[in-house]
PDB file of N, CA and C in Angstrom:
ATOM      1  N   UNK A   1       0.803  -1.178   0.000  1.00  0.00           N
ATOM      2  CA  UNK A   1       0.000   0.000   0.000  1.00  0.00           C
ATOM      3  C   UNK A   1       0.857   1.257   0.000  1.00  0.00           C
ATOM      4  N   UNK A   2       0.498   2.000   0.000  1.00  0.00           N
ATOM      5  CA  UNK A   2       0.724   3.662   0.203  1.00  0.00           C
ATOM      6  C   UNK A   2       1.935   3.720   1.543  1.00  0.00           C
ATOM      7  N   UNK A   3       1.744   2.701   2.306  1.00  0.00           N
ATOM      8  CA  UNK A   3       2.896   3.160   3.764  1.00  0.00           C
ATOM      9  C   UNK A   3       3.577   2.231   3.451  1.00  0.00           C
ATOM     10  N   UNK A   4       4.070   1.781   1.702  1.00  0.00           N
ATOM     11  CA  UNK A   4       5.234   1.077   2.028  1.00  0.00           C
ATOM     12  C   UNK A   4       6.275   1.668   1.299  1.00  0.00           C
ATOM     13  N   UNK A   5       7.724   1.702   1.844  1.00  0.00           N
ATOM     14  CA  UNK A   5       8.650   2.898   1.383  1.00  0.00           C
ATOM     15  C   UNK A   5       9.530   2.459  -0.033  1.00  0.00           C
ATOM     16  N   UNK A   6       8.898   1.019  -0.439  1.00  0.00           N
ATOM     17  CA  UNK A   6       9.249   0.377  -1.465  1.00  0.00           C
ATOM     18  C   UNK A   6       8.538   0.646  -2.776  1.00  0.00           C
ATOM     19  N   UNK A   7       7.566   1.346  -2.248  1.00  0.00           N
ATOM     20  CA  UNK A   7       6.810   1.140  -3.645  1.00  0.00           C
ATOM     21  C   UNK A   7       6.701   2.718  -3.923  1.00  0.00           C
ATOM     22  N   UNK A   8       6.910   3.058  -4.861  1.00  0.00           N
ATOM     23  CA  UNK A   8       6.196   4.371  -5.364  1.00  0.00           C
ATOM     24  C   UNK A   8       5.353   5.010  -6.030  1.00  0.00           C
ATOM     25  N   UNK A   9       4.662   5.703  -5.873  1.00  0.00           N
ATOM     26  CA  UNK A   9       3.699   6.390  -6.538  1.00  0.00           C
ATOM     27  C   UNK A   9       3.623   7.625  -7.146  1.00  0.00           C
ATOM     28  N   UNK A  10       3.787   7.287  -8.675  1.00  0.00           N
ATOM     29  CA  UNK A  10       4.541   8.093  -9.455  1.00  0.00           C
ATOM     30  C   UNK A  10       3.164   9.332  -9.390  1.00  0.00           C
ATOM     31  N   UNK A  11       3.947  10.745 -10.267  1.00  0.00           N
ATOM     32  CA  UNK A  11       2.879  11.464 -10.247  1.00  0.00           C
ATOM     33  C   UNK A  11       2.881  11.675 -12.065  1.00  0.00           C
ATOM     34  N   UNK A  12       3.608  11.098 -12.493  1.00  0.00           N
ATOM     35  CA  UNK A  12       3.839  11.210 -14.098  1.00  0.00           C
ATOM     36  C   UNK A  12       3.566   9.819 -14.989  1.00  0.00           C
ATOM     37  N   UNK A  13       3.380   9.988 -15.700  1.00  0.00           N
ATOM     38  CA  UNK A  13       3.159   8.985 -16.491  1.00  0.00           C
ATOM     39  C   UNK A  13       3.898   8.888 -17.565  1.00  0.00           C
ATOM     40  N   UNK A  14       3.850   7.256 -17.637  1.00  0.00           N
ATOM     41  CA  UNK A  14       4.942   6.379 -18.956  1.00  0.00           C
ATOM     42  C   UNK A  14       6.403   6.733 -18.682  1.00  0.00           C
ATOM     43  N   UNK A  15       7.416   7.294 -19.643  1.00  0.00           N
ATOM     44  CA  UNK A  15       9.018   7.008 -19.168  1.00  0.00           C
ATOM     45  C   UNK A  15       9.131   7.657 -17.890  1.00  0.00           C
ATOM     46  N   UNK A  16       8.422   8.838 -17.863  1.00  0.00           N
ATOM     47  CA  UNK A  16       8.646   9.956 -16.833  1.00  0.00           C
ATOM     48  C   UNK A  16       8.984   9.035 -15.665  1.00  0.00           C
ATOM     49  N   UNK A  17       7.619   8.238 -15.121  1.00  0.00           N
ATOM     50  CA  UNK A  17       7.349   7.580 -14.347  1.00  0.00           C
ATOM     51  C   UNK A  17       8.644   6.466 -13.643  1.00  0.00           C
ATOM     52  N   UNK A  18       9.335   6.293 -14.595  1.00  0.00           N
ATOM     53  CA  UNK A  18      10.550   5.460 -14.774  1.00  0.00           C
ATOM     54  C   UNK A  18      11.733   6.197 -14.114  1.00  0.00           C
ATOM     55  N   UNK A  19      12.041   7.496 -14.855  1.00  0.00           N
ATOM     56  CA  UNK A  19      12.870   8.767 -14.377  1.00  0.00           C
ATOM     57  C   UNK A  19      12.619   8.979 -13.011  1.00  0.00           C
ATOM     58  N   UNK A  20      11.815   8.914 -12.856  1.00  0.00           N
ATOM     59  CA  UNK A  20      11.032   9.543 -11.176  1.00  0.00           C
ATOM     60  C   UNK A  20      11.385   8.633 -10.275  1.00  0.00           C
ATOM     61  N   UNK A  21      11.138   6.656 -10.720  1.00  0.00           N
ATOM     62  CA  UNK A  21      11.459   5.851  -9.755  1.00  0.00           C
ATOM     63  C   UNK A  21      13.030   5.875  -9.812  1.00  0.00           C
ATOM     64  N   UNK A  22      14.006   6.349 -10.926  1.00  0.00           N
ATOM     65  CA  UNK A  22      15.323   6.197 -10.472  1.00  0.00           C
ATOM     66  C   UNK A  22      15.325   7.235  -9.492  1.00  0.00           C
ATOM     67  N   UNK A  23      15.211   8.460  -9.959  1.00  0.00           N
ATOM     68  CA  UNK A  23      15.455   9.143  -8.774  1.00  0.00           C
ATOM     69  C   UNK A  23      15.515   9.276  -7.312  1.00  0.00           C
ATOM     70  N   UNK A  24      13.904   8.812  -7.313  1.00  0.00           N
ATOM     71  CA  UNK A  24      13.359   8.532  -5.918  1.00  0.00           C
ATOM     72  C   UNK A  24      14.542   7.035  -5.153  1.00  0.00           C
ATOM     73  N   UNK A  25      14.722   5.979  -6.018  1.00  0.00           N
ATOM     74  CA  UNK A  25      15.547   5.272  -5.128  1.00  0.00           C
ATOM     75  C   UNK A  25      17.071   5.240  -5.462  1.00  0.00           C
ATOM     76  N   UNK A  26      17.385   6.285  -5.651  1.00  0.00           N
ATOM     77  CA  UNK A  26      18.557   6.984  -6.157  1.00  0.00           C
ATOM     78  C   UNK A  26      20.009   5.733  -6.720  1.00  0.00           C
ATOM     79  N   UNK A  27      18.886   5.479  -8.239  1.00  0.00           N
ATOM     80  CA  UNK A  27      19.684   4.290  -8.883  1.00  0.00           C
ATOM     81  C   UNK A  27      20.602   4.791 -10.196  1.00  0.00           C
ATOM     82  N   UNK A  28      20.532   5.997 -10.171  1.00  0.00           N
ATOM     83  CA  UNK A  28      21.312   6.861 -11.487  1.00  0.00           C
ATOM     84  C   UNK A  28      20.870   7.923 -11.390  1.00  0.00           C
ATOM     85  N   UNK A  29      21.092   8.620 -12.587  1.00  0.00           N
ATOM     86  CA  UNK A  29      21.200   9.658 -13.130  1.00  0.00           C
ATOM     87  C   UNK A  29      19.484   9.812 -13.551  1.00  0.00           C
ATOM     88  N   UNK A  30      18.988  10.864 -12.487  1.00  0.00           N
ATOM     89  CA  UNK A  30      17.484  10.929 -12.736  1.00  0.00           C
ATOM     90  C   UNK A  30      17.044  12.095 -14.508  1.00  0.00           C
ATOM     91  N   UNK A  31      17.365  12.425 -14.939  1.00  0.00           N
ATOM     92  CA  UNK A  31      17.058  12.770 -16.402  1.00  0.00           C
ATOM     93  C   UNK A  31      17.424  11.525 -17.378  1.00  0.00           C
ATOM     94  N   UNK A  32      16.574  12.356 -18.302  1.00  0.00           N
ATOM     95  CA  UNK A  32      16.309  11.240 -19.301  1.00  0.00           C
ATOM     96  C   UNK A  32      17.048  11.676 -20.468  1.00  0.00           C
ATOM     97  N   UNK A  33      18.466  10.936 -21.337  1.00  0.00           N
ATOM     98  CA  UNK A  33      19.208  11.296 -21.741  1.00  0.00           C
ATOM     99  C   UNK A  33      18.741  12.633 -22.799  1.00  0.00           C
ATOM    100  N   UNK A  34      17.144  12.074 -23.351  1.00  0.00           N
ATOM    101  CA  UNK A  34      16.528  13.185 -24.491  1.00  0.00           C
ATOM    102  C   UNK A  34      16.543  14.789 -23.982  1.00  0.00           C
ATOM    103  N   UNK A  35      16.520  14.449 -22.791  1.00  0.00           N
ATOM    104  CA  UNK A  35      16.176  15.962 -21.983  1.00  0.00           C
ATOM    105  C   UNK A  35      17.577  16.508 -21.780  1.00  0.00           C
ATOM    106  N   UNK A  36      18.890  16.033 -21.790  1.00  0.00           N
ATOM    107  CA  UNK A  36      20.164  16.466 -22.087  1.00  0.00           C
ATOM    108  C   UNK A  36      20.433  17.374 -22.929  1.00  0.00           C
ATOM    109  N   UNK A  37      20.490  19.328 -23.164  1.00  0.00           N
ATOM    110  CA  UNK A  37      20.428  19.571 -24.201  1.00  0.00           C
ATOM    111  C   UNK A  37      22.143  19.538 -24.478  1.00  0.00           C
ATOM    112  N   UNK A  38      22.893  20.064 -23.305  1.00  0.00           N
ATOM    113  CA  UNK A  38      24.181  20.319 -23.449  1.00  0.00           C
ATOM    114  C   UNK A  38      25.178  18.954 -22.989  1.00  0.00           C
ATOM    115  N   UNK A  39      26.002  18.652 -23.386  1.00  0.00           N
ATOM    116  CA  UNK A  39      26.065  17.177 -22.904  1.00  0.00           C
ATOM    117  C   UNK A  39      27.523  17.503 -21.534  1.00  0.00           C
ATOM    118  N   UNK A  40      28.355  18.839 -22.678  1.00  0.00           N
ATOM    119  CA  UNK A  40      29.469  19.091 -21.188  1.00  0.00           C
ATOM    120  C   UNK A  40      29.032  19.260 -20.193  1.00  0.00           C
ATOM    121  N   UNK A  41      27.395  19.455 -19.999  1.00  0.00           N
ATOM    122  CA  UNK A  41      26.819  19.583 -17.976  1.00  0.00           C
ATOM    123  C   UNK A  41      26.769  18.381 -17.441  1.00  0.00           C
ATOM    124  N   UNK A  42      27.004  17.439 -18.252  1.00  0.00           N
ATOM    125  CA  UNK A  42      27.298  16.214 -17.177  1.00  0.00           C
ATOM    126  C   UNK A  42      28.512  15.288 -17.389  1.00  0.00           C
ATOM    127  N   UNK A  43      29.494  14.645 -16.476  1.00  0.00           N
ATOM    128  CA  UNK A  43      30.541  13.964 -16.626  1.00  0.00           C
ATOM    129  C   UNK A  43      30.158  12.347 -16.798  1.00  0.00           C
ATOM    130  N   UNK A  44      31.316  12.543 -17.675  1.00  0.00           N
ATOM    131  CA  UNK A  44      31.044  11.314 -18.725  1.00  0.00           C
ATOM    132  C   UNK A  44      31.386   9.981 -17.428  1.00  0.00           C
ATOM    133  N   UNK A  45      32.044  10.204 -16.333  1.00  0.00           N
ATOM    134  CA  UNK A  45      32.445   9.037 -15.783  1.00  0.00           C
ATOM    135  C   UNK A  45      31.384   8.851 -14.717  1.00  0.00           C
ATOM    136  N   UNK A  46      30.295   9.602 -14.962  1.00  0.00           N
ATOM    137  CA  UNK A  46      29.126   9.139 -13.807  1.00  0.00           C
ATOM    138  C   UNK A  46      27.861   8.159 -14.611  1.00  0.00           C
ATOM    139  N   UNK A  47      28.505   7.782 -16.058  1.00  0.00           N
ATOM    140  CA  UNK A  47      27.801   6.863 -16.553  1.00  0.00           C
ATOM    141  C   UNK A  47      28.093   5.767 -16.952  1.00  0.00           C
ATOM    142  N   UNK A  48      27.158   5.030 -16.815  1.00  0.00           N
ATOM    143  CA  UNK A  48      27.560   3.609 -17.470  1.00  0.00           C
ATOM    144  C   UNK A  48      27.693   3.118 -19.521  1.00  0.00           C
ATOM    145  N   UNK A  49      27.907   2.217 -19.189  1.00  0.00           N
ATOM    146  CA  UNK A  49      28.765   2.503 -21.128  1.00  0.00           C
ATOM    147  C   UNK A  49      27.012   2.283 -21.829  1.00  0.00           C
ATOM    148  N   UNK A  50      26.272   1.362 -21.063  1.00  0.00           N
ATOM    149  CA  UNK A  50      24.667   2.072 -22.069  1.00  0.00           C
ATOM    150  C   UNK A  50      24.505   3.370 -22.090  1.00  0.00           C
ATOM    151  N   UNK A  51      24.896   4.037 -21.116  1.00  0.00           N
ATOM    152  CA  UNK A  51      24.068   5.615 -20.871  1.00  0.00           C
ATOM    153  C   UNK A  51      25.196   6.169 -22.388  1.00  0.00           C
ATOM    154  N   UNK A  52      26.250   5.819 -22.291  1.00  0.00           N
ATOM    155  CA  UNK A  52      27.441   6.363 -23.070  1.00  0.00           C
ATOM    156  C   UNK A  52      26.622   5.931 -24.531  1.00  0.00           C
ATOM    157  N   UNK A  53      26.239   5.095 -25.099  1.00  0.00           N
ATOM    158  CA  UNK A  53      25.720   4.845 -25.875  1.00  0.00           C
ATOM    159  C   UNK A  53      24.717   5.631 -26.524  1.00  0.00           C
ATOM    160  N   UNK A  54      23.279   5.206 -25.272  1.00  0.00           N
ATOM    161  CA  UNK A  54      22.379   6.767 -25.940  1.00  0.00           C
ATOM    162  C   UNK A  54      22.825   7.796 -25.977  1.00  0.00           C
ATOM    163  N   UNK A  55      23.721   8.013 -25.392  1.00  0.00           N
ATOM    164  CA  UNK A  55      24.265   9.751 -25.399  1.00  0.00           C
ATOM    165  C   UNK A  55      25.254   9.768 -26.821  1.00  0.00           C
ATOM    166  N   UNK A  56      25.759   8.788 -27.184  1.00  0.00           N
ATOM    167  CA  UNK A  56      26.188   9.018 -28.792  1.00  0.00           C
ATOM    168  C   UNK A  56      25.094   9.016 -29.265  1.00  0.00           C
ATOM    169  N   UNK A  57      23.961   8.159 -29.488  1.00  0.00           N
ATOM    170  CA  UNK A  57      23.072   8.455 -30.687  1.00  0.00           C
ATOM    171  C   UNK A  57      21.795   9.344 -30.515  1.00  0.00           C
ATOM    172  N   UNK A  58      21.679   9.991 -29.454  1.00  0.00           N
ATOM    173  CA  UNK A  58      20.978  11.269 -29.262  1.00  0.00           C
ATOM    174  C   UNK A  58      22.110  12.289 -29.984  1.00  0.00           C
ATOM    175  N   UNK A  59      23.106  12.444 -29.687  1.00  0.00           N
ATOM    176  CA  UNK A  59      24.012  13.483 -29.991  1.00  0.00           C
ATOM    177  C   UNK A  59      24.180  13.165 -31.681  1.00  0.00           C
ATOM    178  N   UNK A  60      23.755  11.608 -32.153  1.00  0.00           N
ATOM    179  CA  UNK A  60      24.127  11.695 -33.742  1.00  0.00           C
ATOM    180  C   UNK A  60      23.004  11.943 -34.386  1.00  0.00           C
ATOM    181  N   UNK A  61      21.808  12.092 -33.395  1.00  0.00           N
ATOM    182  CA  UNK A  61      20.346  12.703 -34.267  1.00  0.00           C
ATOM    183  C   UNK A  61      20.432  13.808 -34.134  1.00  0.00           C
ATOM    184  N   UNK A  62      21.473  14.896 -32.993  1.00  0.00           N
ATOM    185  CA  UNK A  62      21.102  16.397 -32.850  1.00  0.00           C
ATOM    186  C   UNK A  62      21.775  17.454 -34.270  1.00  0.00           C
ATOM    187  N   UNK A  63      23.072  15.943 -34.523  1.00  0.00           N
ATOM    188  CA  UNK A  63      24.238  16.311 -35.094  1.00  0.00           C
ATOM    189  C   UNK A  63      23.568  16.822 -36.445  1.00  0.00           C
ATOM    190  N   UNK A  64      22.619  15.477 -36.867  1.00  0.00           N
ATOM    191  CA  UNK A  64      22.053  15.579 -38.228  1.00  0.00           C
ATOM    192  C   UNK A  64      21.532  16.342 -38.469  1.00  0.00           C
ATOM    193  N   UNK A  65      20.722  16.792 -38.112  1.00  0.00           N
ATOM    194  CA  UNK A  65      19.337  17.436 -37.575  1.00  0.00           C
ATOM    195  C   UNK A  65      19.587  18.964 -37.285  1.00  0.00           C
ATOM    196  N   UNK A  66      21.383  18.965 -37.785  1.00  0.00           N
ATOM    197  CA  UNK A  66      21.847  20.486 -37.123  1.00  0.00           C
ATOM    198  C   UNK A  66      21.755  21.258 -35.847  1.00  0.00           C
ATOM    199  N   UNK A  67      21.285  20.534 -35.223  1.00  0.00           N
ATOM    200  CA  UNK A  67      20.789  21.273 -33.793  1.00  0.00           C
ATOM    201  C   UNK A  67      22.039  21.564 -32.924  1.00  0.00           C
ATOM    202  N   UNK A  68      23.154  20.787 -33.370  1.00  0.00           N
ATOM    203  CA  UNK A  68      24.543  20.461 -32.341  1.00  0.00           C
ATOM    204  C   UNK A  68      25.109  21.996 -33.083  1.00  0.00           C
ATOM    205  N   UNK A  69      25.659  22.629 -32.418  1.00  0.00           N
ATOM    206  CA  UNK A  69      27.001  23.407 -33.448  1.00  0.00           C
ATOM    207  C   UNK A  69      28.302  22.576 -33.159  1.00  0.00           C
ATOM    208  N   UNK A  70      29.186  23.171 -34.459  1.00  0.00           N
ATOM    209  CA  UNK A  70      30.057  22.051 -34.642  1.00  0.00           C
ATOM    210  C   UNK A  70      31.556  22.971 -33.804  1.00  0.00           C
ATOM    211  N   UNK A  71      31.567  22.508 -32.672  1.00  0.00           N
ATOM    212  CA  UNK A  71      32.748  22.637 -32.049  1.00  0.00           C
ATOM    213  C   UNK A  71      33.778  22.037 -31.431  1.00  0.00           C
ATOM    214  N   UNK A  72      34.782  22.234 -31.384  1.00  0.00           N
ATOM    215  CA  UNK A  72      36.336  21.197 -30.908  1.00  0.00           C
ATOM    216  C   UNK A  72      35.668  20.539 -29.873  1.00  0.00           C
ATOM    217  N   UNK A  73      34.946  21.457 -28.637  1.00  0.00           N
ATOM    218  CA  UNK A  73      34.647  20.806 -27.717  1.00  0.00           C
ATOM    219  C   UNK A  73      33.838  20.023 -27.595  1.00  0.00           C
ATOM    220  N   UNK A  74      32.692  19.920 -28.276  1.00  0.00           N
ATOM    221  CA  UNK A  74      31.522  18.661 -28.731  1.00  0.00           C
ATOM    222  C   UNK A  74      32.366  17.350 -29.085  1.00  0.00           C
ATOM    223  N   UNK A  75      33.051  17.765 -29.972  1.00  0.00           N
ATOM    224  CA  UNK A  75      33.888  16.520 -31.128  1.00  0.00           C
ATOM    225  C   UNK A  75      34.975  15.728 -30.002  1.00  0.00           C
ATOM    226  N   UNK A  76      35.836  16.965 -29.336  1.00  0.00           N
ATOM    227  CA  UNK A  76      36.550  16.294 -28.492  1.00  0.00           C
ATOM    228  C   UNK A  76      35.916  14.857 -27.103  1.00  0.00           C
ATOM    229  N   UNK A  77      34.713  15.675 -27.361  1.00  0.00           N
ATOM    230  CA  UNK A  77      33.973  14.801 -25.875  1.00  0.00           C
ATOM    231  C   UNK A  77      32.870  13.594 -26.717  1.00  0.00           C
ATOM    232  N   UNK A  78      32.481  14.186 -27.489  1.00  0.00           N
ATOM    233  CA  UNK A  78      31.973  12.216 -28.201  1.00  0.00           C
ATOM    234  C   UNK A  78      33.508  11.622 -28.064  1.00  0.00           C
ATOM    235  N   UNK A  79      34.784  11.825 -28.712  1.00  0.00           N
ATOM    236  CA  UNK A  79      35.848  11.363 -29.300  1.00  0.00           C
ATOM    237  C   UNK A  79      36.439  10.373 -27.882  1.00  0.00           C
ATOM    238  N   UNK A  80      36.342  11.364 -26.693  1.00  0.00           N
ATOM    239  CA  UNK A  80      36.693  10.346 -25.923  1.00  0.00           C
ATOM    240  C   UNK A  80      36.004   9.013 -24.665  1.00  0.00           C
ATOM    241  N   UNK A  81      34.596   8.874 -25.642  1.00  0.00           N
ATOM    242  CA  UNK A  81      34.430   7.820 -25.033  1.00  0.00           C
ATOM    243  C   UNK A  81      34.482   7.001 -26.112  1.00  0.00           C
ATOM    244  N   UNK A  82      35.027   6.858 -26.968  1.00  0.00           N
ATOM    245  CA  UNK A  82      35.457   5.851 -28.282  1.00  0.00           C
ATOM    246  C   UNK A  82      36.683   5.508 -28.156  1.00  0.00           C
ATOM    247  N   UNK A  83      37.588   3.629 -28.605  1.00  0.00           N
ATOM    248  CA  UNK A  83      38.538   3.246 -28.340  1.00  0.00           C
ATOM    249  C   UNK A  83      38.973   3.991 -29.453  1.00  0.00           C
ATOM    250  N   UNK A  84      40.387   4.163 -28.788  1.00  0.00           N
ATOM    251  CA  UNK A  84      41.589   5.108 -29.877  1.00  0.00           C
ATOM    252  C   UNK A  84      41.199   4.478 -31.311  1.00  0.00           C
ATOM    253  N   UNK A  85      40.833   3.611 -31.137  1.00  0.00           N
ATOM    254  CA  UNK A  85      41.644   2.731 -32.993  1.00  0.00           C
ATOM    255  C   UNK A  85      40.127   2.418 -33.686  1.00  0.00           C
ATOM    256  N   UNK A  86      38.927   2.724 -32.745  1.00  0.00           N
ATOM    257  CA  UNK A  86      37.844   2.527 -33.226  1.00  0.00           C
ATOM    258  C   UNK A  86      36.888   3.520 -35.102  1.00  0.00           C
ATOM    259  N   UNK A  87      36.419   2.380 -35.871  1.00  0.00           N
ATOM    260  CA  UNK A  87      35.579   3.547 -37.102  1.00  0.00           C
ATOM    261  C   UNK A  87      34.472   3.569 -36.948  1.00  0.00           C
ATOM    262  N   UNK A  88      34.057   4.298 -37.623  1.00  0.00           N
ATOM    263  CA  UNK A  88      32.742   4.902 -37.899  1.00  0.00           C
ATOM    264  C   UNK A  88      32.129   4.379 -39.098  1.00  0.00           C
ATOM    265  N   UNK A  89      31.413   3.533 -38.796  1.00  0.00           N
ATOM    266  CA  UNK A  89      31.129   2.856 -40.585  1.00  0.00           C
ATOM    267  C   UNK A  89      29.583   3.794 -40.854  1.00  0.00           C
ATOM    268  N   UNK A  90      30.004   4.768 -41.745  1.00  0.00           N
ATOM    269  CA  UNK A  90      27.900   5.395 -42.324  1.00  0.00           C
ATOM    270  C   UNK A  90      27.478   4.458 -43.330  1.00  0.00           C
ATOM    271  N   UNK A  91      26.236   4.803 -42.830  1.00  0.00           N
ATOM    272  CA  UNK A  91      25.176   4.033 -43.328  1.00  0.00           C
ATOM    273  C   UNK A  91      25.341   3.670 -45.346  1.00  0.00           C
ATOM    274  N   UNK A  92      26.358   4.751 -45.954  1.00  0.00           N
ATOM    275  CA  UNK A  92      26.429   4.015 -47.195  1.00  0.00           C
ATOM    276  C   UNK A  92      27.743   3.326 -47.259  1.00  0.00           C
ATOM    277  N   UNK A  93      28.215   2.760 -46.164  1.00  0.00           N
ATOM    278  CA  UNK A  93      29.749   2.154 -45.836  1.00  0.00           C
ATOM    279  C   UNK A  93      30.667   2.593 -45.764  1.00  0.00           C
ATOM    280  N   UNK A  94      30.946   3.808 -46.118  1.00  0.00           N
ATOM    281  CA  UNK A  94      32.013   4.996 -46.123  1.00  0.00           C
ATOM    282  C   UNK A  94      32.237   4.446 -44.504  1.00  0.00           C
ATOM    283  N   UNK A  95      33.612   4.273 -44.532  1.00  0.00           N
ATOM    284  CA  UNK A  95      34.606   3.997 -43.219  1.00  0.00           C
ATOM    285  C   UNK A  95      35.304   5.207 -42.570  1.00  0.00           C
ATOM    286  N   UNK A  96      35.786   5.768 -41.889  1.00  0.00           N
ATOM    287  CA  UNK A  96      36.297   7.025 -40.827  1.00  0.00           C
ATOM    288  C   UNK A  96      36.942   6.578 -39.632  1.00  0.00           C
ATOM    289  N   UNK A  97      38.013   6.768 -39.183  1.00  0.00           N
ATOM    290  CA  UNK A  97      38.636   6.898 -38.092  1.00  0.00           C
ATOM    291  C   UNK A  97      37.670   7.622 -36.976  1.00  0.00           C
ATOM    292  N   UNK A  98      37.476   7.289 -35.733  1.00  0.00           N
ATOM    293  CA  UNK A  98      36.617   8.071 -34.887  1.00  0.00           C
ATOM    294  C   UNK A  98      37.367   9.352 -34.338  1.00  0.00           C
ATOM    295  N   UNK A  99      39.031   8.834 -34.367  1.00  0.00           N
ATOM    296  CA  UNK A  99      40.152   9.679 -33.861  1.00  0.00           C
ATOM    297  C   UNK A  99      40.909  10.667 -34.908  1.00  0.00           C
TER     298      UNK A  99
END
């Protein structure tokens, strides 16, 4: 019921609801990577390598989509959660160094 400190009772609905229970039992990072507009406000070593993940491909839909501006410091900070020697294969196979 209601007096148990296990259960919660969200006040949002669908992912929100999800966001809210991390928070509340303080299991991560309570935002939801979409709601990230700037990515240098949060450090990269308070996430786990999924979170590292959506946060590349949110950042490769903002990229497209122009929404990112294109600066050293954006490029530098995707760049270093990628292995040194790792590519970039696009979608028409064109290959790229990530580094």
């Amino acid at each position: 019921g209601k007096s148990n400190p296990n259960i919660i009772h969200a006040t949002e609905r669908c992912a929100v609801r999800i966001i809210q229970a991390i928070d509340n039992f303080g299991l991560g990072p309570s935002i939801s990577p979409r709601d990230v507009r700037d990515f240098s406000e949060r450090k990269l070593d308070t996430f786990r390598l999924c979170y590292a993940i959506v946060k590349f491909y949110l950042f490769d839909e903002r990229w497209q989509r122009a929404e990112v501006e294109k600066s050293e410091q954006c490029t530098q900070e995707i760049r270093s959660v990628f292995y040194t020697l790792g590519i970039f294969v696009h979608d028409s196979g064109v290959k790229q160094p990530l580094h």
